[in-house]
PDB file of N, CA and C in Angstrom:
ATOM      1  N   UNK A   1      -5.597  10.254 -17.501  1.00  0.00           N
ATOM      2  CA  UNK A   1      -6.400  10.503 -16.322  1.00  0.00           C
ATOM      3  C   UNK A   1      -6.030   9.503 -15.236  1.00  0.00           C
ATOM      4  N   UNK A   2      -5.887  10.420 -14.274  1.00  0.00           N
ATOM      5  CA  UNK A   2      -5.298   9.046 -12.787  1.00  0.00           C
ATOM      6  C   UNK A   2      -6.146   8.072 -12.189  1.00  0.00           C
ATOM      7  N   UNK A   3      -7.652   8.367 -12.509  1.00  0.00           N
ATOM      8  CA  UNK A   3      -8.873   7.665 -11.455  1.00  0.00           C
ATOM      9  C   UNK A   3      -8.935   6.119 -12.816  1.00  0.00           C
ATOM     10  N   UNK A   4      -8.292   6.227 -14.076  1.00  0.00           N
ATOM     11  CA  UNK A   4      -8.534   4.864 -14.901  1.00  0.00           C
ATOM     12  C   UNK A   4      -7.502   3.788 -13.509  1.00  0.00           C
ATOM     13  N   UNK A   5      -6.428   4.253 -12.969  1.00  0.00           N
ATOM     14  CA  UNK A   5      -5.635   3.599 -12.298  1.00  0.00           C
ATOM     15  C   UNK A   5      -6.608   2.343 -11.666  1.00  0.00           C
ATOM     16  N   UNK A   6      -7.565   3.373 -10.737  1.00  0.00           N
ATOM     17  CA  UNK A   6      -8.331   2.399 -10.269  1.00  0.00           C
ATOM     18  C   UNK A   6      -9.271   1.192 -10.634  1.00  0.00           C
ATOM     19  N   UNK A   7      -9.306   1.463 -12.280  1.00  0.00           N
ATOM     20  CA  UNK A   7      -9.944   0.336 -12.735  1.00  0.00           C
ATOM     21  C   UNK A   7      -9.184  -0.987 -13.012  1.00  0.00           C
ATOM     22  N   UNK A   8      -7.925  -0.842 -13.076  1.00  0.00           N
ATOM     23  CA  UNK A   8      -6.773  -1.340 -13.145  1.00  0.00           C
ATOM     24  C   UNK A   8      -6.810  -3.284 -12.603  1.00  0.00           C
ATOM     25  N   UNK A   9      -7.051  -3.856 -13.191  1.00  0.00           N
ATOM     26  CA  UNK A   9      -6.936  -5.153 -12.354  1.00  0.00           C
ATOM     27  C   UNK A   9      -5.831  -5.563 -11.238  1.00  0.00           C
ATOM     28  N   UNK A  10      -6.688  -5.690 -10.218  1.00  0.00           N
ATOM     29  CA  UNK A  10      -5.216  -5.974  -9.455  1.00  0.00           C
ATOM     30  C   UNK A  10      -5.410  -7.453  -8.760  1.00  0.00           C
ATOM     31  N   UNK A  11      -4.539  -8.266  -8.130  1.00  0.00           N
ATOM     32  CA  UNK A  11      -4.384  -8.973  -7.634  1.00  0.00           C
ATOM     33  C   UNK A  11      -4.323  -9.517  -6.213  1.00  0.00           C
ATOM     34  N   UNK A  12      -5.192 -10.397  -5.617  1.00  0.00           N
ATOM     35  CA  UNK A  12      -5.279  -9.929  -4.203  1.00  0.00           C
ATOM     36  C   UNK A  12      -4.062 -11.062  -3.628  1.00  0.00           C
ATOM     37  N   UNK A  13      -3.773 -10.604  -2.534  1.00  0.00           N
ATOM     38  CA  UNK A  13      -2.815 -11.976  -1.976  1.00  0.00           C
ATOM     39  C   UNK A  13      -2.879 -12.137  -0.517  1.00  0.00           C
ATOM     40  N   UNK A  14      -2.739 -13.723  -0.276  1.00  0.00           N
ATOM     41  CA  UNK A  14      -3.412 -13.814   0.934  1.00  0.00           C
ATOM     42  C   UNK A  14      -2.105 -13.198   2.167  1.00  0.00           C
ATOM     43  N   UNK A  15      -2.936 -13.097   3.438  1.00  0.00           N
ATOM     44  CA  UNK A  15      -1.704 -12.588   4.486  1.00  0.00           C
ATOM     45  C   UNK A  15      -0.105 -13.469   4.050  1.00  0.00           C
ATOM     46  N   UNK A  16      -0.410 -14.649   4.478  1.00  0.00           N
ATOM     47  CA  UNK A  16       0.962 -15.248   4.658  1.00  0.00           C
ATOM     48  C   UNK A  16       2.329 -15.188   3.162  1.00  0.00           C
ATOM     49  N   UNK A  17       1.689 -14.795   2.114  1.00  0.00           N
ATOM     50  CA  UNK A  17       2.097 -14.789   0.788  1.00  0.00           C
ATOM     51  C   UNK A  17       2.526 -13.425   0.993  1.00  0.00           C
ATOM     52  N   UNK A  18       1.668 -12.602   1.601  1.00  0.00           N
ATOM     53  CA  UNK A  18       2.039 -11.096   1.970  1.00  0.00           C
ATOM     54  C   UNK A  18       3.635 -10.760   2.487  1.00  0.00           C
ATOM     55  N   UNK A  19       3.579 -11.548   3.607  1.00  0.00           N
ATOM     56  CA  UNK A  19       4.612 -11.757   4.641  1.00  0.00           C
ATOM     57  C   UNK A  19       5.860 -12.427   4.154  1.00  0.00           C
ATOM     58  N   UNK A  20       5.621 -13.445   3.262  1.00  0.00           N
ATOM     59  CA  UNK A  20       6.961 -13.954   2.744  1.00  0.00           C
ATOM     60  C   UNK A  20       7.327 -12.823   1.798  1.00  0.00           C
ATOM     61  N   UNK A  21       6.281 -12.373   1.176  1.00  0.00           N
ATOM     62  CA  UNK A  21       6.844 -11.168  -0.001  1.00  0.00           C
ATOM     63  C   UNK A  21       8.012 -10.221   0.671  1.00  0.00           C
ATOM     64  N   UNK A  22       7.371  -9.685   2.051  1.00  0.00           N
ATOM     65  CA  UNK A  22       8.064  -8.924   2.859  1.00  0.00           C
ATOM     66  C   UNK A  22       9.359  -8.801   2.953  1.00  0.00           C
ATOM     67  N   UNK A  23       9.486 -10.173   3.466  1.00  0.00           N
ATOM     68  CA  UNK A  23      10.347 -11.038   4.311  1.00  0.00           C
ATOM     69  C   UNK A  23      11.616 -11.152   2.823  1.00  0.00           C
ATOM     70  N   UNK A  24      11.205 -10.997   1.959  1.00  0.00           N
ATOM     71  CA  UNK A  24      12.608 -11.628   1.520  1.00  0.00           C
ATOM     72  C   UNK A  24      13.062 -10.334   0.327  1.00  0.00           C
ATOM     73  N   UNK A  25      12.514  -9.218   0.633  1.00  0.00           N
ATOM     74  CA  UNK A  25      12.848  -8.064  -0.286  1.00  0.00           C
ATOM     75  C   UNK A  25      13.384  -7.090   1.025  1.00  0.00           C
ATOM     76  N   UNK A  26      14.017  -6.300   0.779  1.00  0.00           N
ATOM     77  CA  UNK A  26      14.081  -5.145   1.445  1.00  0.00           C
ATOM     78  C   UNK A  26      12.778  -3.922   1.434  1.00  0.00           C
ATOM     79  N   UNK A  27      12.623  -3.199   2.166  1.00  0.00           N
ATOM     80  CA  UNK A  27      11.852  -2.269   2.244  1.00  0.00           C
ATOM     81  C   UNK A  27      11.293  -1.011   1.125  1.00  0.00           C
ATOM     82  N   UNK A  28      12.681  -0.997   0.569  1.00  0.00           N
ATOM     83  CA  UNK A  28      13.050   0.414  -0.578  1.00  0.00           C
ATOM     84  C   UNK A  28      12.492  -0.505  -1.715  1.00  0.00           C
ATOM     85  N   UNK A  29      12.044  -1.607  -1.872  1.00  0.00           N
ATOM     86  CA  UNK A  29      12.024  -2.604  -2.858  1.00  0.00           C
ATOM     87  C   UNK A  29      10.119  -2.532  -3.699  1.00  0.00           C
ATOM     88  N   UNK A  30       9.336  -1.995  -2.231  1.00  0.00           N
ATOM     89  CA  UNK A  30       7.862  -2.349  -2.242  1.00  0.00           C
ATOM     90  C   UNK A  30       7.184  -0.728  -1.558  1.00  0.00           C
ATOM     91  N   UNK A  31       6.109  -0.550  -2.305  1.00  0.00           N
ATOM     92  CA  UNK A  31       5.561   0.164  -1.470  1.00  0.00           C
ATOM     93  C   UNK A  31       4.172  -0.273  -0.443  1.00  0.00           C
ATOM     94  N   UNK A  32       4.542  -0.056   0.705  1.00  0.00           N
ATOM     95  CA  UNK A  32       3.360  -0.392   1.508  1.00  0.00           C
ATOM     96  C   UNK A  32       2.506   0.552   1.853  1.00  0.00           C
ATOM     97  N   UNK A  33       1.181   0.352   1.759  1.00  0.00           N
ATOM     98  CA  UNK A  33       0.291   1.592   2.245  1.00  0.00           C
ATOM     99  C   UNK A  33      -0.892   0.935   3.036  1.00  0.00           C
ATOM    100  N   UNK A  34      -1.028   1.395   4.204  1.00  0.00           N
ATOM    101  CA  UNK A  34      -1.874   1.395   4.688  1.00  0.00           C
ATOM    102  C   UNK A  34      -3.367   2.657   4.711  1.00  0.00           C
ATOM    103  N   UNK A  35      -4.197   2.053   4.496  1.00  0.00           N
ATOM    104  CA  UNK A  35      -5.516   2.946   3.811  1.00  0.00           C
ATOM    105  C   UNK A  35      -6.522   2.982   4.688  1.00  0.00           C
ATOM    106  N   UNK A  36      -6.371   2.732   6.129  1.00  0.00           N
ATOM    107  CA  UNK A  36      -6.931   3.095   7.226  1.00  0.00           C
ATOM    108  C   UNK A  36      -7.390   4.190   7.696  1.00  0.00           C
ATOM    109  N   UNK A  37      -7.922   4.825   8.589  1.00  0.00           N
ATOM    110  CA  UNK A  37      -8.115   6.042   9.267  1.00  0.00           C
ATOM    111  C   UNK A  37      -7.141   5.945  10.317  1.00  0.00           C
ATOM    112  N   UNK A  38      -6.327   7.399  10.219  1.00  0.00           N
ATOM    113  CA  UNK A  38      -5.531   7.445  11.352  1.00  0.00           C
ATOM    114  C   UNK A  38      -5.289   6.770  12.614  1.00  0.00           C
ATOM    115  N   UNK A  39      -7.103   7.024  13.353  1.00  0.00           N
ATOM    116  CA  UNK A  39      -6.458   6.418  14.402  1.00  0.00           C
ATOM    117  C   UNK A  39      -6.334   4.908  14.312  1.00  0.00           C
ATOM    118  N   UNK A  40      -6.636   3.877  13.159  1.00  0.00           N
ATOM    119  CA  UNK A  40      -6.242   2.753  13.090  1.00  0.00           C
ATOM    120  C   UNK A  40      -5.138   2.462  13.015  1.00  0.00           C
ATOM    121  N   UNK A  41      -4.485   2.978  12.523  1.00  0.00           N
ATOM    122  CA  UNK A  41      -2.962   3.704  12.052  1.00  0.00           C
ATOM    123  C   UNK A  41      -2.148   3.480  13.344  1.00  0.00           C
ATOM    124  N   UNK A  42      -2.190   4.703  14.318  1.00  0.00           N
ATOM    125  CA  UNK A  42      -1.815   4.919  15.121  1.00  0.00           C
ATOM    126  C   UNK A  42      -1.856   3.545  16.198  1.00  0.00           C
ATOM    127  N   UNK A  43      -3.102   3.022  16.885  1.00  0.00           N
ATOM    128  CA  UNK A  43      -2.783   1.942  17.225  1.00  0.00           C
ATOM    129  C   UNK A  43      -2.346   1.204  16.854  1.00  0.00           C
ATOM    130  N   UNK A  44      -2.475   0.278  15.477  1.00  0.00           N
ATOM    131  CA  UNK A  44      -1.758  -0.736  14.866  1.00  0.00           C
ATOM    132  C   UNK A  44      -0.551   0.078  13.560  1.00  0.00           C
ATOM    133  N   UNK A  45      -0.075  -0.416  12.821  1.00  0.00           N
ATOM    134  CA  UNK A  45       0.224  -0.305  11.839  1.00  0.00           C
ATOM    135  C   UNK A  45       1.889  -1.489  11.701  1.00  0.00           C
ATOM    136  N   UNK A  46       1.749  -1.910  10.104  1.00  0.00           N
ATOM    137  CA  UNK A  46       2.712  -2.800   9.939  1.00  0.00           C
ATOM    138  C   UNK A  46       4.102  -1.388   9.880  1.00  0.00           C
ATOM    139  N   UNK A  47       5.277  -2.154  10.320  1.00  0.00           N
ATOM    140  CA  UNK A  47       6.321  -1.125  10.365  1.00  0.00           C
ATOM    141  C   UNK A  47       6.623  -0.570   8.646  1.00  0.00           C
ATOM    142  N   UNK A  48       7.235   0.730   8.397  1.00  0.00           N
ATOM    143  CA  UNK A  48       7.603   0.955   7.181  1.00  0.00           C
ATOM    144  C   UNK A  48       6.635   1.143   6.528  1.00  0.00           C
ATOM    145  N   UNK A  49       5.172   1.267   6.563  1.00  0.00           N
ATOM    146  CA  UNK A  49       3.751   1.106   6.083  1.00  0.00           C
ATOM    147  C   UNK A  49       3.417   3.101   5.849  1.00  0.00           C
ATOM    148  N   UNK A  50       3.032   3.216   4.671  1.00  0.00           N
ATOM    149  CA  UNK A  50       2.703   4.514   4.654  1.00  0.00           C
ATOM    150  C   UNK A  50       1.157   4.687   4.825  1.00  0.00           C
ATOM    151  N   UNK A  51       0.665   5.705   5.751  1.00  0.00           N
ATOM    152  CA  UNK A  51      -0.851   5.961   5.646  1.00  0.00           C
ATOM    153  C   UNK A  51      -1.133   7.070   4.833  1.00  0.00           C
ATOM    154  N   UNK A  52      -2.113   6.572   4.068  1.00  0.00           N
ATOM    155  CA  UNK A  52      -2.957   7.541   2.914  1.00  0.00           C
ATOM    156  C   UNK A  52      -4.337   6.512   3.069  1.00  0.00           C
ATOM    157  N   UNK A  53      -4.988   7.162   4.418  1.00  0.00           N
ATOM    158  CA  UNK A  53      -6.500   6.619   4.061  1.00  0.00           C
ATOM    159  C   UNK A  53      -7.461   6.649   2.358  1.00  0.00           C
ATOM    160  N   UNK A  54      -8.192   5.617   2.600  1.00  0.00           N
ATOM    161  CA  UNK A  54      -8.544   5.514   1.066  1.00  0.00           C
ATOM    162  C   UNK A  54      -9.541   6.397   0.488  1.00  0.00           C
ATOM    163  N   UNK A  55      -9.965   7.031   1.626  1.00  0.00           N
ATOM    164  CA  UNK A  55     -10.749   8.853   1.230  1.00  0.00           C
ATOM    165  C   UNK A  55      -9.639   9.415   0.451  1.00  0.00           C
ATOM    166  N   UNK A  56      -8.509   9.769   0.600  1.00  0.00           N
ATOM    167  CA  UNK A  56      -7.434  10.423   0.214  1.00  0.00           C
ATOM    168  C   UNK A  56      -6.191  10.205  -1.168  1.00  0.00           C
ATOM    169  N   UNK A  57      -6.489   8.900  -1.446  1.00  0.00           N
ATOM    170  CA  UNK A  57      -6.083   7.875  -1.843  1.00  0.00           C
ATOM    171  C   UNK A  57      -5.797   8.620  -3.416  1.00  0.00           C
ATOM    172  N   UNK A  58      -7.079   9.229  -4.085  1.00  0.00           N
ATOM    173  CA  UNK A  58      -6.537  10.034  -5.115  1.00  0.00           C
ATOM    174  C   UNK A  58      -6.387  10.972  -5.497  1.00  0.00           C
ATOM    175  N   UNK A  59      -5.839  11.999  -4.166  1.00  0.00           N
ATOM    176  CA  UNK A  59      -5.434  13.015  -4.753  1.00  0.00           C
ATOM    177  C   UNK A  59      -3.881  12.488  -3.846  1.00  0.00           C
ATOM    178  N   UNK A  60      -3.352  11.504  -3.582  1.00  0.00           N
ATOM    179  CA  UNK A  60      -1.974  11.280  -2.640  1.00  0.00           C
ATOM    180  C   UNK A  60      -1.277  10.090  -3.839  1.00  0.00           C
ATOM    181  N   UNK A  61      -1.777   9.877  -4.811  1.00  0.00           N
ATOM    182  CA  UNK A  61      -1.256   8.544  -5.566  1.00  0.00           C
ATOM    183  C   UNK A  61       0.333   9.276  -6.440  1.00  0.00           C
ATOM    184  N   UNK A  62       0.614  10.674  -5.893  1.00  0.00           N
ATOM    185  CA  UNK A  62       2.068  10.778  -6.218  1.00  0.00           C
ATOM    186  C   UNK A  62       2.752  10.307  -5.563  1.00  0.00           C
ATOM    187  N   UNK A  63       2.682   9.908  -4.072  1.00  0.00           N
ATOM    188  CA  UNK A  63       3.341   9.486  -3.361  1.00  0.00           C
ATOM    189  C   UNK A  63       3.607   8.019  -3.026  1.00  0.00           C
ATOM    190  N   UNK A  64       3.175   7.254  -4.222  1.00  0.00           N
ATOM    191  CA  UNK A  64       3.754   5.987  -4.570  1.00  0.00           C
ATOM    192  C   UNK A  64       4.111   5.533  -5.318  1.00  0.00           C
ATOM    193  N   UNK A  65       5.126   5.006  -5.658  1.00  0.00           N
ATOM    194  CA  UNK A  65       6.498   4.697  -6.722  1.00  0.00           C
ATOM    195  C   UNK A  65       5.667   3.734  -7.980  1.00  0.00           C
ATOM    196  N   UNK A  66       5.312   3.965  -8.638  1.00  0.00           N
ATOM    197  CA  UNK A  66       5.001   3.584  -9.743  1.00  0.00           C
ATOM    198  C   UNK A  66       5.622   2.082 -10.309  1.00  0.00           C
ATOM    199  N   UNK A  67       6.700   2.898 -10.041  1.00  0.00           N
ATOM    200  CA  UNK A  67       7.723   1.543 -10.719  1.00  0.00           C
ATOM    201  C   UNK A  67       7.879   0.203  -9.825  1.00  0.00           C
ATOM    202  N   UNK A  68       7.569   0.309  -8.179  1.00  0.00           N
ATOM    203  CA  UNK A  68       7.860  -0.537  -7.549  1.00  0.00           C
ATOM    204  C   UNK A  68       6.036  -1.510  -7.309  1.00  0.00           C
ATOM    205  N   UNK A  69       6.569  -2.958  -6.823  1.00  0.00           N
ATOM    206  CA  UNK A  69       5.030  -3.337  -6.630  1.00  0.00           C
ATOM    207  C   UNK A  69       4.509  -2.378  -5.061  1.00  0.00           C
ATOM    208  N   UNK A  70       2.944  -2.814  -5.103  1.00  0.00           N
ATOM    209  CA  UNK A  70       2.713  -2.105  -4.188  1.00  0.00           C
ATOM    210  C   UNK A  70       1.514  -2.761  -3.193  1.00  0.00           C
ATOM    211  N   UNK A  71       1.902  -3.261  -1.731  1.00  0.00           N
ATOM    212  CA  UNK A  71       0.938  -3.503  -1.603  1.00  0.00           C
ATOM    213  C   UNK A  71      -0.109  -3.078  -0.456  1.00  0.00           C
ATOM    214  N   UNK A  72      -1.332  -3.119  -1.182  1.00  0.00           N
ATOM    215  CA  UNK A  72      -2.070  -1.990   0.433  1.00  0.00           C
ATOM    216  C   UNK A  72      -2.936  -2.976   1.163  1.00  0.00           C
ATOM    217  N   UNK A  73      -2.958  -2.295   2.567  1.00  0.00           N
ATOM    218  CA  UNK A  73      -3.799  -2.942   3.110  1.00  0.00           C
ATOM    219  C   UNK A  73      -4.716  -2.005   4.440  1.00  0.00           C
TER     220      UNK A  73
END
Protein backbone atom coordinates (compact mmCIF):
# COMPACT_ATOMS: atom_id res chain seq x y z
CA UNK A 1 0.00 0.00 0.00
CA UNK A 2 1.50 3.53 -1.06
CA UNK A 3 -0.09 5.87 1.85
CA UNK A 4 2.45 3.41 4.55
CA UNK A 5 5.13 5.67 2.44
CA UNK A 6 3.96 8.44 4.38
CA UNK A 7 4.54 7.05 7.65
CA UNK A 8 7.97 6.56 6.63
CA UNK A 9 10.52 8.47 8.87
CA UNK A 10 12.05 11.09 7.20
CA UNK A 11 14.62 13.53 7.88
CA UNK A 12 14.39 17.19 7.94
CA UNK A 13 17.36 19.42 6.74
CA UNK A 14 18.02 22.80 7.32
CA UNK A 15 18.01 25.43 4.14
CA UNK A 16 21.74 25.88 3.90
CA UNK A 17 22.53 21.90 4.14
CA UNK A 18 19.74 21.92 1.45
CA UNK A 19 21.76 24.13 -0.84
CA UNK A 20 25.12 22.56 -0.45
CA UNK A 21 23.28 19.18 -1.18
CA UNK A 22 22.26 20.96 -4.42
CA UNK A 23 25.23 22.51 -5.18
CA UNK A 24 27.46 19.64 -5.43
CA UNK A 25 25.22 16.85 -7.23
CA UNK A 26 23.83 17.37 -10.52
CA UNK A 27 20.15 17.69 -11.04
CA UNK A 28 19.30 14.02 -12.60
CA UNK A 29 20.96 12.98 -9.21
CA UNK A 30 17.85 14.27 -6.68
CA UNK A 31 14.39 14.69 -6.92
CA UNK A 32 13.01 18.06 -6.05
CA UNK A 33 9.40 18.74 -5.41
CA UNK A 34 7.83 21.50 -4.61
CA UNK A 35 4.28 20.91 -2.75
CA UNK A 36 2.90 24.33 -3.02
CA UNK A 37 -0.21 25.59 -4.75
CA UNK A 38 0.38 26.64 -8.15
CA UNK A 39 0.21 29.97 -7.90
CA UNK A 40 3.11 29.79 -5.29
CA UNK A 41 4.78 27.91 -7.82
CA UNK A 42 4.43 30.20 -10.44
CA UNK A 43 5.72 33.24 -8.61
CA UNK A 44 8.55 31.63 -6.83
CA UNK A 45 9.88 28.30 -7.45
CA UNK A 46 13.55 26.79 -6.96
CA UNK A 47 14.81 26.00 -10.68
CA UNK A 48 14.47 22.16 -11.80
CA UNK A 49 11.80 21.82 -8.83
CA UNK A 50 8.76 19.67 -9.76
CA UNK A 51 5.18 20.85 -8.53
CA UNK A 52 2.83 18.22 -7.12
CA UNK A 53 0.94 20.24 -4.46
CA UNK A 54 0.58 18.16 -1.31
CA UNK A 55 -3.35 17.74 -1.93
CA UNK A 56 -2.10 15.69 -4.88
CA UNK A 57 0.84 14.27 -3.52
CA UNK A 58 -0.74 10.65 -3.44
CA UNK A 59 -2.15 9.89 -6.21
CA UNK A 60 1.30 11.73 -8.26
CA UNK A 61 4.02 9.66 -6.03
CA UNK A 62 4.77 7.76 -9.54
CA UNK A 63 6.33 10.57 -10.59
CA UNK A 64 9.23 10.40 -8.26
CA UNK A 65 12.24 8.25 -8.63
CA UNK A 66 12.27 6.04 -5.85
CA UNK A 67 15.70 5.21 -6.13
CA UNK A 68 17.01 8.77 -6.00
CA UNK A 69 16.98 11.00 -2.58
CA UNK A 70 14.29 13.36 -2.57
CA UNK A 71 13.84 16.53 -1.34
CA UNK A 72 10.50 18.56 -0.89
CA UNK A 73 9.75 21.68 0.00
Amino acid sequence: MRWKQFFTPAESMPATEAKTFMAEKSQDEFNLVDVRQPKEYEAHHIPGSKLIPIADLDKRLDEIDPSKPTLVY
